[in-house]
Protein backbone atom coordinates (compact mmCIF):
# COMPACT_ATOMS: atom_id res chain seq x y z
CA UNK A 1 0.00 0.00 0.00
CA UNK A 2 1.09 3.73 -1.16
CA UNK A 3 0.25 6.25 1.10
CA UNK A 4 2.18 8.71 -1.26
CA UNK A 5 -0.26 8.42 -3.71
CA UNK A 6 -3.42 10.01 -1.61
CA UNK A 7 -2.95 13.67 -2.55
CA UNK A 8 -3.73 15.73 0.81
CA UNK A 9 -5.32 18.71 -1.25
CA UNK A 10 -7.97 16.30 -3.33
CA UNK A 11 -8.91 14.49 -0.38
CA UNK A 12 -9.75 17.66 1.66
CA UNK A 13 -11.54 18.77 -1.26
CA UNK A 14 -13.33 15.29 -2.50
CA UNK A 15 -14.49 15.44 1.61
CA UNK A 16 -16.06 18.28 1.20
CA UNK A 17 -18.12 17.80 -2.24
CA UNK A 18 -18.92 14.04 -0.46
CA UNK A 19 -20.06 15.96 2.25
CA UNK A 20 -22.37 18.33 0.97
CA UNK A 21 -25.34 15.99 -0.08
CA UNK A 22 -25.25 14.87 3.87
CA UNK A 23 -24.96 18.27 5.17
CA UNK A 24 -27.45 19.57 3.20
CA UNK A 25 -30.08 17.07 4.15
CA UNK A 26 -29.09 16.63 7.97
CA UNK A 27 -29.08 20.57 8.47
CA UNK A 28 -32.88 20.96 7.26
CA UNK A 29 -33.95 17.60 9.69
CA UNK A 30 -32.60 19.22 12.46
CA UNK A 31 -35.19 22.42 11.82
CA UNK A 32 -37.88 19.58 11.32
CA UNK A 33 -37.12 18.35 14.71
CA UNK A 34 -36.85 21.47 16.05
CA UNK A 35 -40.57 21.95 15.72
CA UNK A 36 -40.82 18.67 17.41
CA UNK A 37 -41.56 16.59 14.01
CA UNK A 38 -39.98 13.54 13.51
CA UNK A 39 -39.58 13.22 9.08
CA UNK A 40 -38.00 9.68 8.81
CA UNK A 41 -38.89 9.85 5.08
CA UNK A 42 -35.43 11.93 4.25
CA UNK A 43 -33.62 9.20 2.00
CA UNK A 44 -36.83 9.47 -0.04
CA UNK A 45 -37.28 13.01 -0.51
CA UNK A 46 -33.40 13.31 -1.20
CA UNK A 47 -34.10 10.34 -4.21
CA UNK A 48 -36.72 12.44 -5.28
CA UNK A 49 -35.04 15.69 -5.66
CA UNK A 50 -31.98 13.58 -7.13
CA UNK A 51 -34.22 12.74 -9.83
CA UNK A 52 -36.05 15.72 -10.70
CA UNK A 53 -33.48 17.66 -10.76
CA UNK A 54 -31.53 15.45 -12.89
CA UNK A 55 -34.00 15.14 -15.63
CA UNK A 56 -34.88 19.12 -15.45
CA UNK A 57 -30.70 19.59 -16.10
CA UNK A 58 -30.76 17.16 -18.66
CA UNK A 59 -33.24 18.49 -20.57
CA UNK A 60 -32.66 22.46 -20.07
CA UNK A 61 -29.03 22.30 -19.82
CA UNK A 62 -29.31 24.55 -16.94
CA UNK A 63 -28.09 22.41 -13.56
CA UNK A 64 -29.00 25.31 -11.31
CA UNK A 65 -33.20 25.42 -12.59
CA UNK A 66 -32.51 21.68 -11.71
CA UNK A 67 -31.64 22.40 -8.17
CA UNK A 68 -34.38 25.02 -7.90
CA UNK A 69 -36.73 22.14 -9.43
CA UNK A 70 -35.15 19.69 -7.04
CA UNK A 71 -36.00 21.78 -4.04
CA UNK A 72 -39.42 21.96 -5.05
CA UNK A 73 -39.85 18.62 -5.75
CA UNK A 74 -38.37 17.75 -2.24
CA UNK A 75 -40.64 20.03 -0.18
CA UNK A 76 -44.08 19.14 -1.73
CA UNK A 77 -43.41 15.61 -0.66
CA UNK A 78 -42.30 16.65 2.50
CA UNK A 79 -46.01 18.84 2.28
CA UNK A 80 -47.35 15.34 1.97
CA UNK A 81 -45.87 13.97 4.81
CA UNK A 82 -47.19 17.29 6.59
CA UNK A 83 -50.42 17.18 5.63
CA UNK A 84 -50.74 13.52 6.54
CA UNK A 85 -48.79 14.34 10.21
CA UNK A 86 -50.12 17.36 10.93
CA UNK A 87 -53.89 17.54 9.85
CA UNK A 88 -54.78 13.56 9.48
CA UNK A 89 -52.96 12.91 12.93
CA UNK A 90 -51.29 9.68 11.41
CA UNK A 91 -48.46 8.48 12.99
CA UNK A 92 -45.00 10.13 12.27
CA UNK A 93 -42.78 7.19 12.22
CA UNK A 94 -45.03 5.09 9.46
CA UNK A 95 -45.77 8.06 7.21
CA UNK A 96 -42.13 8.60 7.21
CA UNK A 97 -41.30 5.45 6.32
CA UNK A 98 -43.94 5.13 3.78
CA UNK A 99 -42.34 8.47 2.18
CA UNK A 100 -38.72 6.86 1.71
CA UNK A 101 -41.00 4.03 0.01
CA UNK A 102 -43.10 6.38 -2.43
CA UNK A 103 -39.79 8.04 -3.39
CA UNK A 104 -38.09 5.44 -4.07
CA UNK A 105 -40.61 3.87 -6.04
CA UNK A 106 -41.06 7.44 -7.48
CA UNK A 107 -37.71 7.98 -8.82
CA UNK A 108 -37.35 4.34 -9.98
CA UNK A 109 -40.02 5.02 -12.47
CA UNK A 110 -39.41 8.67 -13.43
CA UNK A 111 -35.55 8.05 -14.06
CA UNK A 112 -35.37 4.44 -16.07
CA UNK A 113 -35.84 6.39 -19.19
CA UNK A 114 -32.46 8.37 -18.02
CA UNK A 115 -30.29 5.75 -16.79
CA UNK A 116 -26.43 6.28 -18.26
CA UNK A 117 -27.21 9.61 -19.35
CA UNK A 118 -24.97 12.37 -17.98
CA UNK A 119 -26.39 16.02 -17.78
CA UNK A 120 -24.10 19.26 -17.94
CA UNK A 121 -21.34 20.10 -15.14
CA UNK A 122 -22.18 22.65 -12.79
CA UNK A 123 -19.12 24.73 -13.12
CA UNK A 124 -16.74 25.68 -10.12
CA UNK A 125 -16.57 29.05 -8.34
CA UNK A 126 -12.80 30.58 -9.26
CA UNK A 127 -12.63 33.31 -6.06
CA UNK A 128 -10.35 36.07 -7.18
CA UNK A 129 -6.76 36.28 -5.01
CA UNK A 130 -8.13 33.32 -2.47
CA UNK A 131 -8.88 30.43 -5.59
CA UNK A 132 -4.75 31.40 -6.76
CA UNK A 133 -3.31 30.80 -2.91
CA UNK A 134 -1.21 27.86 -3.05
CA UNK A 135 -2.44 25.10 -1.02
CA UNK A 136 -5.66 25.99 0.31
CA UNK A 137 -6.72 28.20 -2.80
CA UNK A 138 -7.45 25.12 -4.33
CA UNK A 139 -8.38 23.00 -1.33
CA UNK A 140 -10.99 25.60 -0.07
CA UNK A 141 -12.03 27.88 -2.60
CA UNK A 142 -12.75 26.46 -6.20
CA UNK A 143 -15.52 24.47 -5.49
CA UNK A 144 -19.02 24.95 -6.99
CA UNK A 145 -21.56 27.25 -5.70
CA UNK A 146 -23.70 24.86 -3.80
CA UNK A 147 -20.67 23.89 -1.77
CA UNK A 148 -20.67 27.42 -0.26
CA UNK A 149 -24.51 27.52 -0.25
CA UNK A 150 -24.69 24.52 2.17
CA UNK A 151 -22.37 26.30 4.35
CA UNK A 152 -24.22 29.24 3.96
CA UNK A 153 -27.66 27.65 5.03
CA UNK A 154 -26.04 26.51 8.30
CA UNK A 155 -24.61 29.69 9.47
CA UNK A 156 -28.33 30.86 8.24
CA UNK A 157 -29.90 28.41 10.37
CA UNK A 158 -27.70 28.91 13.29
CA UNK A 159 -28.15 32.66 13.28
CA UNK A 160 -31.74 32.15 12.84
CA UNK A 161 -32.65 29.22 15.54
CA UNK A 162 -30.89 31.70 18.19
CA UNK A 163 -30.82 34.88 17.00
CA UNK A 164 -34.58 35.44 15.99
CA UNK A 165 -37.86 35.54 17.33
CA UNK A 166 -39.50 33.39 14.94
CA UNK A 167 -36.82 30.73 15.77
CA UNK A 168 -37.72 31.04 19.19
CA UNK A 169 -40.89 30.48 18.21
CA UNK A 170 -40.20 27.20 16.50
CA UNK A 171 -38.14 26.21 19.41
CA UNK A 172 -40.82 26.40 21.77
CA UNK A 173 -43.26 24.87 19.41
CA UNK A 174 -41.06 21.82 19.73
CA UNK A 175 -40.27 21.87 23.43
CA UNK A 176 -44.05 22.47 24.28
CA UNK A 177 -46.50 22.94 21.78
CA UNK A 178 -49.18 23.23 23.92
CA UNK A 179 -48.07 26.20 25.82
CA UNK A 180 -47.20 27.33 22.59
CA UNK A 181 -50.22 27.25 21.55
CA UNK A 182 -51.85 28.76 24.28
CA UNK A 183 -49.93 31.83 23.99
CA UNK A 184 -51.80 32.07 20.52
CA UNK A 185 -49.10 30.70 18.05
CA UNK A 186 -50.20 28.86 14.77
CA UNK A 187 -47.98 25.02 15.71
CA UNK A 188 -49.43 23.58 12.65
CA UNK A 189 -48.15 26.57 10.70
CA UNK A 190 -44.86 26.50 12.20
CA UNK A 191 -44.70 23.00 11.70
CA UNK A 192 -45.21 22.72 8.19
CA UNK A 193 -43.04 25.24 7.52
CA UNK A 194 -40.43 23.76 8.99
CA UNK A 195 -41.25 20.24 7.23
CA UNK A 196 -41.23 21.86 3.64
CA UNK A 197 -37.85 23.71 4.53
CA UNK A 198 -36.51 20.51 5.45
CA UNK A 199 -37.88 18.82 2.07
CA UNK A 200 -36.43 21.67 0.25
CA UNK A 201 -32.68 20.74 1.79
CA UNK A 202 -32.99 17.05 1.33
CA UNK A 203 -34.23 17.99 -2.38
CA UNK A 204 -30.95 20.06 -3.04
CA UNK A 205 -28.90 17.22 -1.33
CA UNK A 206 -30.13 14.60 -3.77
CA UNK A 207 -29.62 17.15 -6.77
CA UNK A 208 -26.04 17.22 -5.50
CA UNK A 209 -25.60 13.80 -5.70
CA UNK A 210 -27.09 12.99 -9.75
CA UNK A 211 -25.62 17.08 -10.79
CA UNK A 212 -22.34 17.19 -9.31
CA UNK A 213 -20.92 14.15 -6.74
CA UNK A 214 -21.94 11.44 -10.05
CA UNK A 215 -23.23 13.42 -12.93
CA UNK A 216 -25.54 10.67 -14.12
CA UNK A 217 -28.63 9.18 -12.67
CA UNK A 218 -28.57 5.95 -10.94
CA UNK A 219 -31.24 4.03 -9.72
CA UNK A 220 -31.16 4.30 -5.72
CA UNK A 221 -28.09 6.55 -5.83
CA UNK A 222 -28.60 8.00 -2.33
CA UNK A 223 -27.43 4.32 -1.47
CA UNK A 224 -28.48 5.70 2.52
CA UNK A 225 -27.34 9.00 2.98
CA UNK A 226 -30.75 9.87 4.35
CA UNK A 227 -30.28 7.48 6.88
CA UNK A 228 -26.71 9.21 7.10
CA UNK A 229 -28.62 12.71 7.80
CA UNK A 230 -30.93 11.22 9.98
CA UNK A 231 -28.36 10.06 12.33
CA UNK A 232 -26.24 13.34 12.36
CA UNK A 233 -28.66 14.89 13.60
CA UNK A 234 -28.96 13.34 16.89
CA UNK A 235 -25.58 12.56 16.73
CA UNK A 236 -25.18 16.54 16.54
CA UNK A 237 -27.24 16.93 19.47
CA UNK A 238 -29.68 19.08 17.34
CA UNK A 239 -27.05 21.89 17.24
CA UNK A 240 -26.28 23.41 13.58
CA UNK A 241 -22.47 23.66 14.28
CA UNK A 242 -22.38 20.34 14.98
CA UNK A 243 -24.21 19.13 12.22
CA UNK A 244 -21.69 20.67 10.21
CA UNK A 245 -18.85 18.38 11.85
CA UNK A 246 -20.70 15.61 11.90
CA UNK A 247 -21.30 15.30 7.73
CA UNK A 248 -17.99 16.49 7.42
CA UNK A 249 -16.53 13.35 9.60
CA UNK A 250 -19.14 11.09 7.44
CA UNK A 251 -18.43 12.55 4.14
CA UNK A 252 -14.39 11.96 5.21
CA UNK A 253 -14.66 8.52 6.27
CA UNK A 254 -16.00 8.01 2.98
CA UNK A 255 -13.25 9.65 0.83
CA UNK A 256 -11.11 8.02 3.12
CA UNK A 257 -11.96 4.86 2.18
CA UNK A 258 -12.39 5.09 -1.10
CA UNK A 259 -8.91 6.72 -1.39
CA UNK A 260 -7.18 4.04 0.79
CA UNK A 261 -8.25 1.50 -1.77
CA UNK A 262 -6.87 3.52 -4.55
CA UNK A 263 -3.54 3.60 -2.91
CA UNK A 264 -3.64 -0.29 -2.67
CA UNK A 265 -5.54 -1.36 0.13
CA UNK A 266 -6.75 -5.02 -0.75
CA UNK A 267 -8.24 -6.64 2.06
CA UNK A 268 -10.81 -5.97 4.18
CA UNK A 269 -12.53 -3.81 1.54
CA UNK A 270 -16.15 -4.54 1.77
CA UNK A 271 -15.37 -3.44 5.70
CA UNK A 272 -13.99 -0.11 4.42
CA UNK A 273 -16.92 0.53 2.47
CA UNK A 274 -19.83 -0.21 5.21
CA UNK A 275 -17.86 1.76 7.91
CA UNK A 276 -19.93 4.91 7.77
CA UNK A 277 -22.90 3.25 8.05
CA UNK A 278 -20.93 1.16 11.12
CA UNK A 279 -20.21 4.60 12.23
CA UNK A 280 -23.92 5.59 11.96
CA UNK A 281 -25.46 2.36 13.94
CA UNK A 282 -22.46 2.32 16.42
CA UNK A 283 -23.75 6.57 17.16
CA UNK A 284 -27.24 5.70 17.34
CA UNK A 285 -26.56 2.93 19.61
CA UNK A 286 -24.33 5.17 21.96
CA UNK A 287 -27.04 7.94 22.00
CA UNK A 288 -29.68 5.72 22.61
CA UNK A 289 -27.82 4.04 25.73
CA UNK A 290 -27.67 7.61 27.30
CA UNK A 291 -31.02 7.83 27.93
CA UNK A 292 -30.62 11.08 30.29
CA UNK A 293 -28.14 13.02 27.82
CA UNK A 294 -30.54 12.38 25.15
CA UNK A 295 -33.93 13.26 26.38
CA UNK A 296 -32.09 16.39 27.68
CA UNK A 297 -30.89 17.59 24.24
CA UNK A 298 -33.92 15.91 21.58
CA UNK A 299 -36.75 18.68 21.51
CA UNK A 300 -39.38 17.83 24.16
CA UNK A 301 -42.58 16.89 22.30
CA UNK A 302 -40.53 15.48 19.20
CA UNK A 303 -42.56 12.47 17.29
CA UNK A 304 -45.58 13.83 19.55
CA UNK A 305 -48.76 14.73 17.66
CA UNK A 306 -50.16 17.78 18.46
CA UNK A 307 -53.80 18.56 18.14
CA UNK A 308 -55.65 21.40 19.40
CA UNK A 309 -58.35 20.96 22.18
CA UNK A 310 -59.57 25.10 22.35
């Protein structure tokens, strides 16, 4: 094995364009379960924005209308899932589930007509002075826009969870929505909201994957990176900054591995290759042991179904 031949620059880099899809769709779950909502139906909305916004691309030669398409198509079946959730009463868990199902199935059937095609690069941001640094110029700063828009939305999302009444609002409508609702705020309104943002994200995460991380469509190409998102999120403690480390340490492990086997790693490969979701299961487990540290951080009344008595 040749360590020499991993190239420290492209694997910072490749870690942060694997990253992105993960980042994107883990930062928008963590507003869902802010407002108490529990959306396990991410790996299907990211399919289904993968999709879309492959096939708008491909056919307008425009990859950012298909990200715009993608986000659309992401949060109107996340409106679904809100509608279902929020005004039917039906349980959160199974609608979720039944969500990654329908997209899925969805995407299956809208993209066998595209399989093996590949759709137009989206071309890479060259910063003035920072792109021509040596070293990090190229490391940090000539990725496409999206890279910087994920990062973007975080900060955003930070800034707004803390910073602003109306993500106060959406923080108490997830801690106690009753009380919330007794001091006259619209839950269901905040709630769906927050599920369509979330839908958008996942949306623009799946784009990602089918527009820039492989520019083709593949059937089931999110290969579990909802589940991924799902699990940084509690892993993250349902803090934004966080989030950001945690699909940053996914997105590594798997350039990591994928790099180690280029370099001439032959055995153990197939254990290089499920590690992240290892990682994930091995997380969830460790959370879900700590029953006091996680009932203290998860939003009070998330997966709880509000419904209004007055």
């Amino acid at each position: 094995m040749d360590l020499s031949a991993i190239n420290p620059v492209l694997l910072v880099a490749s870690i942060m364009i694997s990253a992105t899809p993960i980042l994107l769709a883990a930062i928008g779950e963590m507003v869902v379960e802010k407002s108490g909502v529990l959306n396990l139906g991410v790996e299907g909305m990211m399919i289904t924005g993968a999709v879309v916004g492959f096939i708008v691309a491909i056919n307008t030669g425009a990859p950012l209308l298909g990200f715009a398409t993608a986000a659309i198509a992401g949060a109107v079946l996340s409106l679904a899932f809100g509608v279902l959730t929020q005004i039917f009463l039906s349980n959160q868990v199974a609608t979720g589930l039944g969500l990654t199902l329908v997209g899925l199935g969805l995407s299956s059937l809208l993209g066998k007509p595209y399989e093996g095609q590949k759709t137009v690069a989206l071309p890479k941001l060259d910063i003035p002075i920072l792109s021509d640094l040596p070293v990090v110029g190229r490391m940090l700063f000539s990725h496409d826009i999206m890279v910087y828009l994920s990062l973007a939305i975080v900060v955003a999302v930070w800034a707004f969870l803390k910073h602003t009444r109306a993500g106060l609002i959406l923080r108490a409508v997830g801690e106690s929505h009753e009380s919330a609702h007794a001091l006259g705020y619209k839950v269901i309104r905040v709630r769906m909201l927050a599920i369509m943002f979330g839908g958008a994200c996942a949306g623009l995460g799946g784009a990602y994957l089918s527009l820039v991380r492989v520019p083709q469509w593949t059937e089931g190409m999110t290969a579990g990176a909802g589940w991924i998102a799902l699990a940084i999120v509690v892993f993250a403690s349902w803090r934004a900054g966080r989030v950001l480390v945690g699909a940053y340490l996914f997105g590594g492990i798997t350039v990591l591995q994928l790099n180690l086997q280029a370099a001439g790693l032959t055995w153990g490969v197939q254990y290089l290759s499920m590690s992240p979701y290892l990682i994930t299961i091995l997380v969830l487990v460790f959370i879900s042991s700590n029953r006091s540290r996680s009932s203290h951080d998860a939003p009070a009344n998330l997966g709880q179904t509000f419904h209004a008595t007055r």
